[in-house]
Protein backbone atom coordinates (compact mmCIF):
# COMPACT_ATOMS: atom_id res chain seq x y z
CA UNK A 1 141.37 141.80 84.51
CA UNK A 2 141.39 137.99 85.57
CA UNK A 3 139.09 136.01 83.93
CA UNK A 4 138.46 132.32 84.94
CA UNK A 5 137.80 130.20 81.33
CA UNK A 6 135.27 128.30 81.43
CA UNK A 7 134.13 129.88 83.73
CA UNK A 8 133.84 127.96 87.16
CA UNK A 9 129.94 126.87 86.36
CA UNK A 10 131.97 125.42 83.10
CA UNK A 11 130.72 127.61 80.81
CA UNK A 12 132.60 128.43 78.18
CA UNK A 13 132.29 132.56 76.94
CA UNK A 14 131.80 132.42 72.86
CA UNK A 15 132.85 135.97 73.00
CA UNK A 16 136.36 135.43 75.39
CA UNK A 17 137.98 137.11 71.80
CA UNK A 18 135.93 140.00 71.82
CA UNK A 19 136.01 140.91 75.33
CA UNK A 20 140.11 140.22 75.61
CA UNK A 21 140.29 142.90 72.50
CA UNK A 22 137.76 144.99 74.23
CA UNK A 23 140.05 145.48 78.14
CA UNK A 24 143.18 145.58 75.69
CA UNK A 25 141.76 148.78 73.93
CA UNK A 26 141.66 150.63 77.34
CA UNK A 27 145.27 149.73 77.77
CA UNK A 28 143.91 146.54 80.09
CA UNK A 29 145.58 143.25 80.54
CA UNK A 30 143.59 139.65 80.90
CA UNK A 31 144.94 137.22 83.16
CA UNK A 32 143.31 133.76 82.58
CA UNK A 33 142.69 130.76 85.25
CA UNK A 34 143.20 127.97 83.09
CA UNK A 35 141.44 126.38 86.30
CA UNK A 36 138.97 124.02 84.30
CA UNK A 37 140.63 122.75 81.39
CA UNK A 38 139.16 119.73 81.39
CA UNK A 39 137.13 120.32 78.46
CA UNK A 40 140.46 121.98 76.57
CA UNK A 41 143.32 119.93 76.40
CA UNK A 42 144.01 119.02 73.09
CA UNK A 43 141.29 121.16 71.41
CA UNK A 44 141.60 123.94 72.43
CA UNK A 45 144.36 126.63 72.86
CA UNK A 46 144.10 129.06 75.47
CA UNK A 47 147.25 131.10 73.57
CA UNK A 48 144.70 132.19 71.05
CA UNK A 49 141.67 133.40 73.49
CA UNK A 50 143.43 136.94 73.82
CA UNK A 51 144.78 136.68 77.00
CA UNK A 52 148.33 138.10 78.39
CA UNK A 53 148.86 135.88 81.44
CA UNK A 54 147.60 132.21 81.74
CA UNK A 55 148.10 129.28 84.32
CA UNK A 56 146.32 126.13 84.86
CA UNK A 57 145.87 123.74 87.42
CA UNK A 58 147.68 120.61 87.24
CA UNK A 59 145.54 118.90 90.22
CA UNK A 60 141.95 119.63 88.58
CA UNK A 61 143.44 118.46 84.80
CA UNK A 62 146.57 116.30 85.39
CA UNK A 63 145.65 114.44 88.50
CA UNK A 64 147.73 115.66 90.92
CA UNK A 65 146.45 116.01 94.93
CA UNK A 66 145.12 119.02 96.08
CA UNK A 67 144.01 118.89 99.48
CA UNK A 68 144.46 120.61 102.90
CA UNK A 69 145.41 123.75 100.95
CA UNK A 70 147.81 122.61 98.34
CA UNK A 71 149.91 121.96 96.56
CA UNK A 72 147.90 124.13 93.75
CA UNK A 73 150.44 124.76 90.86
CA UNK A 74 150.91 124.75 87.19
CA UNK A 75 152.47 126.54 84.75
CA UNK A 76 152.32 130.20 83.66
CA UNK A 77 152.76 131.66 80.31
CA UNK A 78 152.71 135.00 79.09
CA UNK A 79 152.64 137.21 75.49
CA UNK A 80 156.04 138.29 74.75
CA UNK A 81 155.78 141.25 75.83
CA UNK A 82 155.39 140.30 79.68
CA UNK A 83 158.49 137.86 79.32
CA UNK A 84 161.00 140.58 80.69
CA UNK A 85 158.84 140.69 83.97
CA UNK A 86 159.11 137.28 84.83
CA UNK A 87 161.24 136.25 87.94
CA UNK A 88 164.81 134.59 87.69
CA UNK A 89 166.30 132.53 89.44
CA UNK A 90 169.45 131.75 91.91
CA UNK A 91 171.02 129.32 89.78
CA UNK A 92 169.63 129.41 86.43
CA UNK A 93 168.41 132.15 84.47
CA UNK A 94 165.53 131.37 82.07
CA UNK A 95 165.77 135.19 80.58
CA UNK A 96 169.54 135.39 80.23
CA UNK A 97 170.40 137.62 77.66
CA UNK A 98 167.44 139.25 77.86
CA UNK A 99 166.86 142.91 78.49
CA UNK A 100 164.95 141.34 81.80
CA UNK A 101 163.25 144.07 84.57
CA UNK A 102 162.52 141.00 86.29
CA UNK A 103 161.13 141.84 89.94
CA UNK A 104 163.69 139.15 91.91
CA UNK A 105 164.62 136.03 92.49
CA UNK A 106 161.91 133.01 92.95
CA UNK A 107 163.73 129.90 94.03
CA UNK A 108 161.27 127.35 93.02
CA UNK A 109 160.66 130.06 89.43
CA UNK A 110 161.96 127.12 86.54
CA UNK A 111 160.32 124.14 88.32
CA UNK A 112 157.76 124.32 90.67
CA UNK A 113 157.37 121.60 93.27
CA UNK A 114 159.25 118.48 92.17
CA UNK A 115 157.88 116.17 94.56
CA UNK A 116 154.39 116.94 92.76
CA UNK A 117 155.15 117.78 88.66
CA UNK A 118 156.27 113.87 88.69
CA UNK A 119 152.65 112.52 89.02
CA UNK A 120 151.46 115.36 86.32
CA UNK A 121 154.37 114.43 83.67
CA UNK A 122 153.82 110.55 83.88
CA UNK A 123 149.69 110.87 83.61
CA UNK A 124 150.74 113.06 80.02
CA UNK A 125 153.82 110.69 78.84
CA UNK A 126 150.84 107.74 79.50
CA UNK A 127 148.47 109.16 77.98
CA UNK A 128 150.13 110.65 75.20
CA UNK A 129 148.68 113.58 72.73
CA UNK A 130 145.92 111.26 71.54
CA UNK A 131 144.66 109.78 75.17
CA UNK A 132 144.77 113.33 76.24
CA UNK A 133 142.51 114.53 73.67
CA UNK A 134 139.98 111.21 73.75
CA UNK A 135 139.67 112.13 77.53
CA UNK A 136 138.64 115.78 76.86
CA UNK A 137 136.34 114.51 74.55
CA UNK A 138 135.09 111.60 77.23
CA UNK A 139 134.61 114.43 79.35
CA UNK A 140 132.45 116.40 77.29
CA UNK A 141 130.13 113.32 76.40
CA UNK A 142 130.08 112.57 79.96
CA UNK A 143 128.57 116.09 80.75
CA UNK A 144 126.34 116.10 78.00
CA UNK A 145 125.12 112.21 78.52
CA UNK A 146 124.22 113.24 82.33
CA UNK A 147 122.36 116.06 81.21
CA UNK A 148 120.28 114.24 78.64
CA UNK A 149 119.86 112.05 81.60
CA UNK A 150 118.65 114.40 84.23
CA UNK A 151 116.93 117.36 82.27
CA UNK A 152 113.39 115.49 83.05
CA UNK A 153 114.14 116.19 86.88
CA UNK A 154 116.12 119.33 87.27
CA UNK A 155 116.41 122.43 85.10
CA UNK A 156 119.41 122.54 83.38
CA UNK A 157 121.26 126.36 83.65
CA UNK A 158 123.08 126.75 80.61
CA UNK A 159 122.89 124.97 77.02
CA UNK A 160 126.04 125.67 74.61
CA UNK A 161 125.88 126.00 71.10
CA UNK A 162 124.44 122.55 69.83
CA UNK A 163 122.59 122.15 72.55
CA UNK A 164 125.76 121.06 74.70
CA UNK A 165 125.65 121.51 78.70
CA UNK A 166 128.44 122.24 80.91
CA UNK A 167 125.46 120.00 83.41
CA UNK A 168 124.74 123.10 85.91
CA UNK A 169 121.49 121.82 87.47
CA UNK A 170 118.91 124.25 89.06
């Protein structure tokens, strides 16, 4: 099952343990879109939601371009026991030694685009573990000051615990 978290309205699922443990007891797997992470990075860990698979997008959290169609990328991790299935590579081998079923080969498999993960790795070494976690928490006042501002004028979809808004107007 693929879950995106938040979801794309931004909401955030106070039960994403619960229903993770629920697909895994009928033998399920979660994959999760890391696609809005935003309101994550450096608070939360998506390791610890439940989920087998996870990627995120490093043009909607770590300001690379995304336009025409691309170039949409990030990394993927997986729970141990996935780590066999993961592709190899021409050159290097990132399971060697491994008891690896991994499907094939994927040239690009160890480092994605590397005209693009440049841009991504210099926003992080600038902004550091503590910028990174003051602009998650920027972006979460930011939300939550618009919606204070607008509520008078729109309805506002979905209040958080606290009162918080992921601002999805009606």
């Amino acid at each position: 099952m693929m879950i995106t978290y938040p979801s794309t309205n931004g909401i955030f699922e106070e039960s994403i343990r619960e229903m993770c443990e629920l697909v895994h007891s009928y033998g399920g797997q979660i994959y999760l879109d890391g696609a809005n992470m935003n309101a994550q990075v450096g608070l939360c860990r998506p390791g610890d939601y439940g989920s087998d698979v996870s990627h995120i997008n490093l043009h909607k959290t770590f300001c690379i371009p995304h336009g025409g169609g691309g170039p949409g990328m990030g990394p993927i991790g997986v729970k141990a026991h996935l780590a066999p299935f993961l592709p190899s590579h021409p050159i290097i081998n990132p399971l060697e030694g491994s008891t690896s079923r991994s499907f094939g080969v994927v040239s690009a498999a160890p480092w994605g685009s590397s005209a693009i993960l440049p841009i991504s790795w210099a926003y992080i070494k600038m902004m550091g573990p503590r910028g990174l976690k003051k602009a998650t928490e920027v972006a979460i006042l930011n939300a939550n000051y618009m919606c204070n501002k607008l509520k008078d004028h729109y309805s506002i979809l979905f209040y958080g615990k606290g009162g918080k808004s992921r601002l999805v107007l009606l």
